[in-house]
PDB file of N, CA and C in Angstrom:
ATOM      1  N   UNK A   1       4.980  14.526 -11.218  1.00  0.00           N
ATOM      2  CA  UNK A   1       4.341  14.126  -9.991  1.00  0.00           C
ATOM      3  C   UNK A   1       3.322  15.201  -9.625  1.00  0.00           C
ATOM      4  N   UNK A   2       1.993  14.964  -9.080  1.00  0.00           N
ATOM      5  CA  UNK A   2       0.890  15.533  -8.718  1.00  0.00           C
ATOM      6  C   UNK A   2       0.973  15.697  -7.229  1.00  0.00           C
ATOM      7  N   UNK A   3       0.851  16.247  -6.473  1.00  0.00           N
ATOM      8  CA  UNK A   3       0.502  16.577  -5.079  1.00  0.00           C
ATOM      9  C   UNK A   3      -1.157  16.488  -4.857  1.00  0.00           C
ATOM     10  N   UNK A   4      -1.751  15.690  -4.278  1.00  0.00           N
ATOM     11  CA  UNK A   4      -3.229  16.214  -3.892  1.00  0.00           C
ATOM     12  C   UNK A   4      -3.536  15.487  -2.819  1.00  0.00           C
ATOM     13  N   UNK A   5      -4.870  16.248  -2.600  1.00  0.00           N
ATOM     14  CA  UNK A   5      -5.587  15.495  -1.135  1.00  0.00           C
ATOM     15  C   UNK A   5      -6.623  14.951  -1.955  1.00  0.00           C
ATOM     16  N   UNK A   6      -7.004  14.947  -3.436  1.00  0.00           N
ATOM     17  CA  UNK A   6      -7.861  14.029  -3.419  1.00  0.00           C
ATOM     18  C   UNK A   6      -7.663  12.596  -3.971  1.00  0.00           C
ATOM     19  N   UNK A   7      -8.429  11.622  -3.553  1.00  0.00           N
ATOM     20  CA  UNK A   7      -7.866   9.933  -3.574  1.00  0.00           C
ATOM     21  C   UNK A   7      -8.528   9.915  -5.608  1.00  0.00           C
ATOM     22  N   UNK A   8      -9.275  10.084  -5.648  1.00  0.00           N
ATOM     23  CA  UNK A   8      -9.945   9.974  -6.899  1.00  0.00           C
ATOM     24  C   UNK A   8      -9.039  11.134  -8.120  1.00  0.00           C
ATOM     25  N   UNK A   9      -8.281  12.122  -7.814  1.00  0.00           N
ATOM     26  CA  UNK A   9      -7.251  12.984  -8.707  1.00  0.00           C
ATOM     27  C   UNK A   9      -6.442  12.073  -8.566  1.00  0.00           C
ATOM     28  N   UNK A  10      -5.642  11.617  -8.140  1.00  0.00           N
ATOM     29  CA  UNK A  10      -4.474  10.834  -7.802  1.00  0.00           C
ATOM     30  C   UNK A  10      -4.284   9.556  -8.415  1.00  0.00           C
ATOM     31  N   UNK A  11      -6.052   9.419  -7.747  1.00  0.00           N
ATOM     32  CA  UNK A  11      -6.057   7.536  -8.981  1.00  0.00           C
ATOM     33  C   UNK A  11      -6.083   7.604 -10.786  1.00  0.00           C
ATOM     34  N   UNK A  12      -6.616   8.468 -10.810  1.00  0.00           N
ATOM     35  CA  UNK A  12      -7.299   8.786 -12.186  1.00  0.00           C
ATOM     36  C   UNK A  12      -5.589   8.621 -13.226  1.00  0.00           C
ATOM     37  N   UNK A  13      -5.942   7.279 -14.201  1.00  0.00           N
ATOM     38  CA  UNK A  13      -4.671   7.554 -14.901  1.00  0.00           C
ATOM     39  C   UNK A  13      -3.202   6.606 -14.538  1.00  0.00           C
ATOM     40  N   UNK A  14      -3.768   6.953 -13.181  1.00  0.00           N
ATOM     41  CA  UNK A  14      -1.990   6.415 -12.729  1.00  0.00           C
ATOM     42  C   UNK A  14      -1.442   5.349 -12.778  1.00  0.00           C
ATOM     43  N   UNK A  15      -0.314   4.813 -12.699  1.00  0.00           N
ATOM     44  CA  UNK A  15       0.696   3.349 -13.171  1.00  0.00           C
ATOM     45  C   UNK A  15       0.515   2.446 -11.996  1.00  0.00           C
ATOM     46  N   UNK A  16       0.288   3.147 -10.823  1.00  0.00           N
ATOM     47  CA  UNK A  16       0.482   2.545  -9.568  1.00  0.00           C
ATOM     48  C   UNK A  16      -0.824   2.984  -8.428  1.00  0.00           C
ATOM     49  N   UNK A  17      -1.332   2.227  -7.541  1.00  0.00           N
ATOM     50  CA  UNK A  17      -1.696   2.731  -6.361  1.00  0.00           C
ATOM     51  C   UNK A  17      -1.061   2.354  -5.394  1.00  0.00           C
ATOM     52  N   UNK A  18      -0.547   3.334  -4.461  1.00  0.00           N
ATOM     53  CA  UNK A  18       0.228   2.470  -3.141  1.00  0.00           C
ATOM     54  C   UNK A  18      -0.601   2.687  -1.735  1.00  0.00           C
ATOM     55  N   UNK A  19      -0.934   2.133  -1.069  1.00  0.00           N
ATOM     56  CA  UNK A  19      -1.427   2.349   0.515  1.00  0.00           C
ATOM     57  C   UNK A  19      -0.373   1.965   1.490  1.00  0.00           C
ATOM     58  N   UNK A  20      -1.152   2.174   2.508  1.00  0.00           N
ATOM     59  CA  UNK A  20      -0.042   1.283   3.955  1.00  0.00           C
ATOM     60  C   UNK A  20      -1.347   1.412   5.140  1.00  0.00           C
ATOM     61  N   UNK A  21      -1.151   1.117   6.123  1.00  0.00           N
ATOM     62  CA  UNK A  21      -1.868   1.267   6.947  1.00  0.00           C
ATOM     63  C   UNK A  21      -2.333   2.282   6.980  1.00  0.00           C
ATOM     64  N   UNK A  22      -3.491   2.578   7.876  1.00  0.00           N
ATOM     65  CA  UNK A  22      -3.757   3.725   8.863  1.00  0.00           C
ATOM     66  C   UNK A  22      -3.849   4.179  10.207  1.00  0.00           C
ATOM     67  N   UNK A  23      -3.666   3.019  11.133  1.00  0.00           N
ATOM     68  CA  UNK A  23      -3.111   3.001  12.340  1.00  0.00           C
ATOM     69  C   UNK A  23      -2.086   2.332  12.388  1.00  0.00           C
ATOM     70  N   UNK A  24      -0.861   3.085  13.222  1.00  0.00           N
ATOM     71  CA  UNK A  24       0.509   2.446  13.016  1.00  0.00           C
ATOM     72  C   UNK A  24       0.530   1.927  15.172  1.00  0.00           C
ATOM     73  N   UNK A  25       1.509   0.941  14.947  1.00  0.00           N
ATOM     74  CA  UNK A  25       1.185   0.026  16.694  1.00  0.00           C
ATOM     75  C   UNK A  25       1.261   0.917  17.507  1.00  0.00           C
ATOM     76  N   UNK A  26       0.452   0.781  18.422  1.00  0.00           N
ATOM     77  CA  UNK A  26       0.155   1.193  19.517  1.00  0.00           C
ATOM     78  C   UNK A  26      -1.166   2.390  18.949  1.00  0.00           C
ATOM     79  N   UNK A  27      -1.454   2.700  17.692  1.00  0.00           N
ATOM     80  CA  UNK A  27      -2.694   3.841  17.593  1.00  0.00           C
ATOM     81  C   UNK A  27      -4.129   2.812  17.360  1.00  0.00           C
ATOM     82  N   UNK A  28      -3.851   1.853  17.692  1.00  0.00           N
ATOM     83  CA  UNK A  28      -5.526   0.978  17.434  1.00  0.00           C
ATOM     84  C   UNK A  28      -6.563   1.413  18.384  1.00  0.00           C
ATOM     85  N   UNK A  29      -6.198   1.895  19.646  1.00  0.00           N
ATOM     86  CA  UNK A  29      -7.004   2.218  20.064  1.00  0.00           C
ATOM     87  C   UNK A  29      -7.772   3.592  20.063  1.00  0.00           C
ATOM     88  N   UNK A  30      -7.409   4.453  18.929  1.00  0.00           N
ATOM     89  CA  UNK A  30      -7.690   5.308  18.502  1.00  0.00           C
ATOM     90  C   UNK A  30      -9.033   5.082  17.778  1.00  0.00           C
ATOM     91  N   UNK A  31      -9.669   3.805  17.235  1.00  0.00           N
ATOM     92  CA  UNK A  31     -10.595   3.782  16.799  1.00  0.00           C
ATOM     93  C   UNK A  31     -10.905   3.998  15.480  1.00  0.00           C
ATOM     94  N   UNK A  32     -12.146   4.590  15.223  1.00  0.00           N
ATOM     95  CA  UNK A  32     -12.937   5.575  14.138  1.00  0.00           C
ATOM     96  C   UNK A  32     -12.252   6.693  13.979  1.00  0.00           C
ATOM     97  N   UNK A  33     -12.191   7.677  15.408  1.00  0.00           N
ATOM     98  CA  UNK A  33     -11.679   8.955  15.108  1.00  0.00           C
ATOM     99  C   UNK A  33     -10.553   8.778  14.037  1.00  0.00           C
ATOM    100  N   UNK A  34      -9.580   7.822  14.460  1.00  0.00           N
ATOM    101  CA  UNK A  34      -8.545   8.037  13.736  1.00  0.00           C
ATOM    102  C   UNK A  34      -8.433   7.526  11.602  1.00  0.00           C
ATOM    103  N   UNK A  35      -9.415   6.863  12.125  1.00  0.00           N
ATOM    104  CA  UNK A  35      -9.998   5.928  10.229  1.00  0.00           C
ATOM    105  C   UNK A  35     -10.585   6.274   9.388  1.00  0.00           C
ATOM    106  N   UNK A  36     -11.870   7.522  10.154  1.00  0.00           N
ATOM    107  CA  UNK A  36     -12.470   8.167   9.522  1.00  0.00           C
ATOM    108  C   UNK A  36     -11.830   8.838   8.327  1.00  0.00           C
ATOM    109  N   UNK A  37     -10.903   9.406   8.713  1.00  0.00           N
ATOM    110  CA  UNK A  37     -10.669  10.707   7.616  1.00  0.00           C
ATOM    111  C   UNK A  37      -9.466   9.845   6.125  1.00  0.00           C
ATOM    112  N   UNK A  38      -9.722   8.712   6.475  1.00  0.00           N
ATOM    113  CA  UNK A  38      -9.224   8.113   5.181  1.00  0.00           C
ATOM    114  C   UNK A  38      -9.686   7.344   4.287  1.00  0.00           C
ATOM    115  N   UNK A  39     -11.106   7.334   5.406  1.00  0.00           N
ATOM    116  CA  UNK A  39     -11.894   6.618   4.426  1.00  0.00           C
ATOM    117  C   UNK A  39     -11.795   6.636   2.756  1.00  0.00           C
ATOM    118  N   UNK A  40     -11.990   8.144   2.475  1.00  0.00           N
ATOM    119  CA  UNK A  40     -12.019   8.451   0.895  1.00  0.00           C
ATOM    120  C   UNK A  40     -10.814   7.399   0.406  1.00  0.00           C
ATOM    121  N   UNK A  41      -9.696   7.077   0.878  1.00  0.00           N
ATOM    122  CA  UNK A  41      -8.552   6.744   0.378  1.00  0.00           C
ATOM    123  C   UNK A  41      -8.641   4.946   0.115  1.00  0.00           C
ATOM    124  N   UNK A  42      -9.522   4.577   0.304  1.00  0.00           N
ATOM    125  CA  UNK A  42      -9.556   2.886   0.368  1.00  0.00           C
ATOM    126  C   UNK A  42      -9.051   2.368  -0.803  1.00  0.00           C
ATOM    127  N   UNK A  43      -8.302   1.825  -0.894  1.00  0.00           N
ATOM    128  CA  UNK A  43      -8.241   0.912  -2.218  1.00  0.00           C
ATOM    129  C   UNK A  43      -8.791  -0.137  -2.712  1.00  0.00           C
ATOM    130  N   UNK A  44     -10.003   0.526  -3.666  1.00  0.00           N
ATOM    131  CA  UNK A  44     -11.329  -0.703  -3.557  1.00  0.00           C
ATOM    132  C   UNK A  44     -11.172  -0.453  -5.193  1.00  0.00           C
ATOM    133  N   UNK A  45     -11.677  -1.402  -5.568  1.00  0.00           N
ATOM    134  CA  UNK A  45     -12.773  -1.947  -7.183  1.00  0.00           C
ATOM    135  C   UNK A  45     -12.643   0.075  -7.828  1.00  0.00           C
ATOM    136  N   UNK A  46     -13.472   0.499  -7.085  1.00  0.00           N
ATOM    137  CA  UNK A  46     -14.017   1.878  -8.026  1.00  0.00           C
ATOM    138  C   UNK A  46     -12.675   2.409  -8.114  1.00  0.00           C
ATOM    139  N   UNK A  47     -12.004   2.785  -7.101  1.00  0.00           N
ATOM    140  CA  UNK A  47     -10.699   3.517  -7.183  1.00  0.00           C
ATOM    141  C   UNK A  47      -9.669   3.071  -8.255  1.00  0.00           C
ATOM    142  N   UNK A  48      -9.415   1.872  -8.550  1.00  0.00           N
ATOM    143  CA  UNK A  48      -8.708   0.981  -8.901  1.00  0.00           C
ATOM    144  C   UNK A  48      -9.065   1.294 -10.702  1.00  0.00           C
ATOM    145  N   UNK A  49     -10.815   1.594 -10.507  1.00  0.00           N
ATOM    146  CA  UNK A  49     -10.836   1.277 -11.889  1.00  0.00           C
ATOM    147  C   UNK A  49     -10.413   3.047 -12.603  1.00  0.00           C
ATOM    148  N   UNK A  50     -10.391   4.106 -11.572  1.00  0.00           N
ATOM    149  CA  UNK A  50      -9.949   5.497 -12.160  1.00  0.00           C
ATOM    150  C   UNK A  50      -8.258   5.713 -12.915  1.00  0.00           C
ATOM    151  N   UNK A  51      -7.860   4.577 -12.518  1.00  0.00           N
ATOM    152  CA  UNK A  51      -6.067   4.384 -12.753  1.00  0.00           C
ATOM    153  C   UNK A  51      -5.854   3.993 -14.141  1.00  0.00           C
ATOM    154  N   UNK A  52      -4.640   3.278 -14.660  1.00  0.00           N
ATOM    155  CA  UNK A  52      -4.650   2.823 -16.129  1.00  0.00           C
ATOM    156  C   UNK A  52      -5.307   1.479 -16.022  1.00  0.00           C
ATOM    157  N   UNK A  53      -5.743   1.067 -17.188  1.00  0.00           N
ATOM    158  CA  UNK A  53      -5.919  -0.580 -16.730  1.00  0.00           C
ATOM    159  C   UNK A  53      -4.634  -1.404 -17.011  1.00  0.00           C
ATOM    160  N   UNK A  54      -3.236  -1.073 -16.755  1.00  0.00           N
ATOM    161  CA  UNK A  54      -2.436  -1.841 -16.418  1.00  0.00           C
ATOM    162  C   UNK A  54      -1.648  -1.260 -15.042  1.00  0.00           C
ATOM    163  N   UNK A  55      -2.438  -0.841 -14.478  1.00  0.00           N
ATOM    164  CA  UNK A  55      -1.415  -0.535 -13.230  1.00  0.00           C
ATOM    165  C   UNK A  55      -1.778  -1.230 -12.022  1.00  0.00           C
ATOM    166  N   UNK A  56      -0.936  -1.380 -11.224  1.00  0.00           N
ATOM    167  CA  UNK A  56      -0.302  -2.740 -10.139  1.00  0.00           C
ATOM    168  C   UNK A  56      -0.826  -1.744  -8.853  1.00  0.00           C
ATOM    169  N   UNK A  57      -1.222  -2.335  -7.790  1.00  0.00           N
ATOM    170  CA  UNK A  57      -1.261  -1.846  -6.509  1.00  0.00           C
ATOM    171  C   UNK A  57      -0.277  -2.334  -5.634  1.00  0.00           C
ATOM    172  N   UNK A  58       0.352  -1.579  -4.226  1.00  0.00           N
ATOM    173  CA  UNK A  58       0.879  -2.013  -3.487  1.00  0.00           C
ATOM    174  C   UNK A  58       0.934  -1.531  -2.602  1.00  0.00           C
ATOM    175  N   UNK A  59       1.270  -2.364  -1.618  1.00  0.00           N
ATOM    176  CA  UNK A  59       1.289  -2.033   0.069  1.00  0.00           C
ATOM    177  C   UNK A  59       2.261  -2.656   0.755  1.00  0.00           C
ATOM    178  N   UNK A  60       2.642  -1.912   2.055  1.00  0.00           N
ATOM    179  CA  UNK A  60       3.905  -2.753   2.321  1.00  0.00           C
ATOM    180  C   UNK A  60       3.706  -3.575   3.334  1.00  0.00           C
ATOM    181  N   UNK A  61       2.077  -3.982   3.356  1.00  0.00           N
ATOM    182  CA  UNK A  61       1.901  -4.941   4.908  1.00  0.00           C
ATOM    183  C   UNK A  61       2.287  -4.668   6.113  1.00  0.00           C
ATOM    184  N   UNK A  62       1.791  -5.010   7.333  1.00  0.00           N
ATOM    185  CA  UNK A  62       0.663  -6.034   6.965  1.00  0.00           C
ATOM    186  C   UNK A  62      -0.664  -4.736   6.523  1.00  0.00           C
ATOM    187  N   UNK A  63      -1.464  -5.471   6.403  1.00  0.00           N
ATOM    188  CA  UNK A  63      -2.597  -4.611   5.624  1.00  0.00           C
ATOM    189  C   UNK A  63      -4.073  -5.158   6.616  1.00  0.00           C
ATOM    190  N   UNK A  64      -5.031  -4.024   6.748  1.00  0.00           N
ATOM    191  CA  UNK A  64      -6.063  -4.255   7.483  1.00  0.00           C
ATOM    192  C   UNK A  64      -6.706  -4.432   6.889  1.00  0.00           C
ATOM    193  N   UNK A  65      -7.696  -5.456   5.732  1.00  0.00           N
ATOM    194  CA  UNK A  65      -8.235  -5.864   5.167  1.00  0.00           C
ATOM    195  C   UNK A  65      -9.588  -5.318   5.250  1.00  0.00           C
ATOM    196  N   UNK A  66     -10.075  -4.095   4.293  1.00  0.00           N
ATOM    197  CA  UNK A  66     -11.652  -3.874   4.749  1.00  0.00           C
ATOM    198  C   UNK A  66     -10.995  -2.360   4.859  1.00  0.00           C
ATOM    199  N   UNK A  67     -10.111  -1.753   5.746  1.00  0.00           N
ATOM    200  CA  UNK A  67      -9.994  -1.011   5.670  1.00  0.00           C
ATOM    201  C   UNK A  67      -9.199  -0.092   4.517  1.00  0.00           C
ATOM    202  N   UNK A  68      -8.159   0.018   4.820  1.00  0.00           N
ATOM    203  CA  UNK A  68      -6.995   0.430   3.354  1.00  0.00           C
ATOM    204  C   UNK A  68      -7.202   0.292   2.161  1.00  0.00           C
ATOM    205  N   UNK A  69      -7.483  -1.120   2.259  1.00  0.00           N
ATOM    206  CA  UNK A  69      -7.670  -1.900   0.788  1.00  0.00           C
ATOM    207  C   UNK A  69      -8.363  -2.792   1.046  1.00  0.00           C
ATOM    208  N   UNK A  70      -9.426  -3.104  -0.036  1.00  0.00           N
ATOM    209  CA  UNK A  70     -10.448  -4.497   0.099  1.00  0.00           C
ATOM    210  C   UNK A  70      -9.902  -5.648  -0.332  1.00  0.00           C
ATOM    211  N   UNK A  71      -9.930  -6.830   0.168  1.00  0.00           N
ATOM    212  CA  UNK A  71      -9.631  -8.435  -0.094  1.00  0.00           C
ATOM    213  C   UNK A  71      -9.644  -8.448  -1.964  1.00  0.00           C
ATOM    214  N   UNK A  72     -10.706  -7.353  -2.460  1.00  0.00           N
ATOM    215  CA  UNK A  72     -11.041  -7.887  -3.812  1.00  0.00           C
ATOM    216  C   UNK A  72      -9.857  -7.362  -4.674  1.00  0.00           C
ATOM    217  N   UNK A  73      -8.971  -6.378  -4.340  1.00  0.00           N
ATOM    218  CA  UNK A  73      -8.224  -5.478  -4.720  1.00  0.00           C
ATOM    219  C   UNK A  73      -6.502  -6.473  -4.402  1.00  0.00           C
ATOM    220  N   UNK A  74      -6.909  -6.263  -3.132  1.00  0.00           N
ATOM    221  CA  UNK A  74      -5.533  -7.137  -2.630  1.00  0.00           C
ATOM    222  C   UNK A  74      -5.258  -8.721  -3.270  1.00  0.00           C
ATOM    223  N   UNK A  75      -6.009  -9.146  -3.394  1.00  0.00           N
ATOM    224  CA  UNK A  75      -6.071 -10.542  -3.864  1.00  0.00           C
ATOM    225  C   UNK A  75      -6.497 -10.681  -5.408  1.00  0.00           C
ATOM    226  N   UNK A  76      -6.860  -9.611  -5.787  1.00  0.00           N
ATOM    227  CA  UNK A  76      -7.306  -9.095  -7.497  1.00  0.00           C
ATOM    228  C   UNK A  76      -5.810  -9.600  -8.517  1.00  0.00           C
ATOM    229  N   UNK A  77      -6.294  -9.668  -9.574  1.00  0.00           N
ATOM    230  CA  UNK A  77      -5.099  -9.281 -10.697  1.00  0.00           C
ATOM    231  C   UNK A  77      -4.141  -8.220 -10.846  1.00  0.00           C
ATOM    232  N   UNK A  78      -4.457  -6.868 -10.006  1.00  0.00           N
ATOM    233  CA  UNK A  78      -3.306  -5.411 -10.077  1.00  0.00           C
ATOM    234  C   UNK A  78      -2.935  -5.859  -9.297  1.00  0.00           C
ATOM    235  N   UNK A  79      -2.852  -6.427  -8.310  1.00  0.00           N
ATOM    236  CA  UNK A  79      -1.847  -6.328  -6.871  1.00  0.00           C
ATOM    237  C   UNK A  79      -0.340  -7.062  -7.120  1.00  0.00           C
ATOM    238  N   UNK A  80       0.401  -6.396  -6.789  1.00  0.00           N
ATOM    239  CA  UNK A  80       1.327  -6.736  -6.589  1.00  0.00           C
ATOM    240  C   UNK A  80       2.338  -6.439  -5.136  1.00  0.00           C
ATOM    241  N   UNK A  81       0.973  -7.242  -4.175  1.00  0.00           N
ATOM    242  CA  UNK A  81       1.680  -6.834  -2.904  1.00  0.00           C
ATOM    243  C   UNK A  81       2.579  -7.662  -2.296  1.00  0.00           C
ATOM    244  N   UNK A  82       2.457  -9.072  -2.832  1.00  0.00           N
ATOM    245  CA  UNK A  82       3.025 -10.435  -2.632  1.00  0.00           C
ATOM    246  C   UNK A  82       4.308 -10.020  -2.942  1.00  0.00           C
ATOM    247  N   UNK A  83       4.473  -9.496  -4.208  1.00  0.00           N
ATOM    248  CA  UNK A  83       5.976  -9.322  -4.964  1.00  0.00           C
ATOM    249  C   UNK A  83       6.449  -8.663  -4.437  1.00  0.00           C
ATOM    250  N   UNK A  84       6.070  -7.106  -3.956  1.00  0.00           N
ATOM    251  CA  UNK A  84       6.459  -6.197  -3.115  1.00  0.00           C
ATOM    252  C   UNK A  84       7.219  -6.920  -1.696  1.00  0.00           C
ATOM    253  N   UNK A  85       6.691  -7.501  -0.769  1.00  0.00           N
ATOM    254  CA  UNK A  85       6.706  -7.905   0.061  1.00  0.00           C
ATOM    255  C   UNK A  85       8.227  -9.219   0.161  1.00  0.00           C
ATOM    256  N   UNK A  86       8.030  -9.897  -0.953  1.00  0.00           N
ATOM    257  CA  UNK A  86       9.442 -10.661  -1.313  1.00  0.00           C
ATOM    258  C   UNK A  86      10.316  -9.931  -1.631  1.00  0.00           C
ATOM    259  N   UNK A  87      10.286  -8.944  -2.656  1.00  0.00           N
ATOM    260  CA  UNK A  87      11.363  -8.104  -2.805  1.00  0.00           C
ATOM    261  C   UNK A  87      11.857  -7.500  -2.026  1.00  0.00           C
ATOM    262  N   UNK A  88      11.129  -7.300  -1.110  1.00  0.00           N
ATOM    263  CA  UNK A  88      11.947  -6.441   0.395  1.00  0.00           C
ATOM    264  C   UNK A  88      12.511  -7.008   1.110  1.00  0.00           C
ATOM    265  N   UNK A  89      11.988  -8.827   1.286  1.00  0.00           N
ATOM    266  CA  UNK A  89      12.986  -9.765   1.608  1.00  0.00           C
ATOM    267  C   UNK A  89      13.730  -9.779   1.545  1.00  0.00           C
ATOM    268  N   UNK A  90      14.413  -9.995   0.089  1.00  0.00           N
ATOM    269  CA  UNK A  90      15.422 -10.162  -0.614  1.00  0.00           C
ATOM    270  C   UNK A  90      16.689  -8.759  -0.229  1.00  0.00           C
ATOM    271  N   UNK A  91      15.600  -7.731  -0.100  1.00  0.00           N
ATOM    272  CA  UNK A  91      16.976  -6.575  -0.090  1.00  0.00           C
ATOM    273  C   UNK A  91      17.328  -6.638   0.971  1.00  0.00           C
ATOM    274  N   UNK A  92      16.629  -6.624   1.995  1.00  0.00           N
ATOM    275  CA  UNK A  92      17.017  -6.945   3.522  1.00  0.00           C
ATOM    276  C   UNK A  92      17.793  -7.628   3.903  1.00  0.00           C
ATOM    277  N   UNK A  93      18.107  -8.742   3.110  1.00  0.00           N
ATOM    278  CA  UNK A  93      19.117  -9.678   3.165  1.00  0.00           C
ATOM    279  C   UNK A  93      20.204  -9.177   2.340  1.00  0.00           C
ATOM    280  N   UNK A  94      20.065  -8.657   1.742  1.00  0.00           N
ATOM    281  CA  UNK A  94      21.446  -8.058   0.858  1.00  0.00           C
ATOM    282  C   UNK A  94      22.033  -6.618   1.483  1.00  0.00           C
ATOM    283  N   UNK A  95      21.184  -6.044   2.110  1.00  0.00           N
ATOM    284  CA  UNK A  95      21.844  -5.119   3.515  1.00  0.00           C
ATOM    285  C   UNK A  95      22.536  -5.950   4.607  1.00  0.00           C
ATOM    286  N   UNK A  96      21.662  -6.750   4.966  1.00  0.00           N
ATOM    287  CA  UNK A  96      22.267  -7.287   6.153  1.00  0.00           C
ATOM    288  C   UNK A  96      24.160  -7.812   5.340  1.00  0.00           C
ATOM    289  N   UNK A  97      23.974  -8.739   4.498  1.00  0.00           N
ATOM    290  CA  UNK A  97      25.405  -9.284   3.977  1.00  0.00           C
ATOM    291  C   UNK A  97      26.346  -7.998   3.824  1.00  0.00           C
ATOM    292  N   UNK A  98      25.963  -6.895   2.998  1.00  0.00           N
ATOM    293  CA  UNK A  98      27.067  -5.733   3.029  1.00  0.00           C
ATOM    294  C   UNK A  98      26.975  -5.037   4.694  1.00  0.00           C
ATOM    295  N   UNK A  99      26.318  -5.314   5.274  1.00  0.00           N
ATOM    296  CA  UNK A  99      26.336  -4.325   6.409  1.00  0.00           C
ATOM    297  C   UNK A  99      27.992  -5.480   7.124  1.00  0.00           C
ATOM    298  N   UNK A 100      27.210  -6.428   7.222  1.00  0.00           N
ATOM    299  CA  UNK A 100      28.287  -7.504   8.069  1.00  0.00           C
ATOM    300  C   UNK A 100      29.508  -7.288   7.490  1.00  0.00           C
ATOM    301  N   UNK A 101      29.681  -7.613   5.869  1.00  0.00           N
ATOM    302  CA  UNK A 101      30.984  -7.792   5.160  1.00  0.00           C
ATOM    303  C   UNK A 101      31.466  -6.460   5.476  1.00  0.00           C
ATOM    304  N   UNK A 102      30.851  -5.084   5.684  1.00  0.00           N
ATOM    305  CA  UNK A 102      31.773  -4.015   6.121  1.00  0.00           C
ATOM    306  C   UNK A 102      32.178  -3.703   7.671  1.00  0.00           C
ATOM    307  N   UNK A 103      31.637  -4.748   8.144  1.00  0.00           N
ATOM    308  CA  UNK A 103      31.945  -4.700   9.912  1.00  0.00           C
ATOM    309  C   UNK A 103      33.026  -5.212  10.395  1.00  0.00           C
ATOM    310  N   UNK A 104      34.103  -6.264   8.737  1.00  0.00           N
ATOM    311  CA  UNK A 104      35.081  -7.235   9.068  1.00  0.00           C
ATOM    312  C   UNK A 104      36.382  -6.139   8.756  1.00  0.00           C
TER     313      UNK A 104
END
């Protein structure tokens, strides 16, 4: 594992890209100030193409479209945010059943 602040070291190579938001509820009204400084980090076309060409993107939604990640990326062939997003379904529901079955 690599540690960095830069978005382009990080992509270069890698199996995976992951994002998430950049304003979490209640920081929207933070604006620019707060978006600016991630800009570098977008998950667009160029970034995408510094990675392997078999590696998957993901995010854990919801996703600000334009910002984080572009429509072309998210809705592209690497993404696998759809799957991501069911699979967490699925476990959520399989917590909830052991959480209950250990409450009896």
């Amino acid at each position: 594992m690599t540690v960095t602040a830069d978005a382009e070291t990080a992509a270069t190579g890698a199996d995976v890209l992951v994002t998430d938001t950049w304003t979490s509820m209640g920081q929207e009204g933070d604006g620019l100030d707060r978006v600016k400084p991630f800009r570098p980090f977008q998950v667009n076309a160029r970034l995408l193409g510094l990675a392997d060409s078999e590696a998957v993107v993901l995010h854990c939604l919801p996703a600000h479209r334009g910002d984080e990640i572009t429509d072309e990326v998210m809705d592209g062939p690497a993404s696998a945010v759809w799957d991501e997003a069911e699979n967490r379904l699925h476990a959520q529901k399989a917590l909830l059943v052991w959480l209950l079955e250990r409450s009896q």
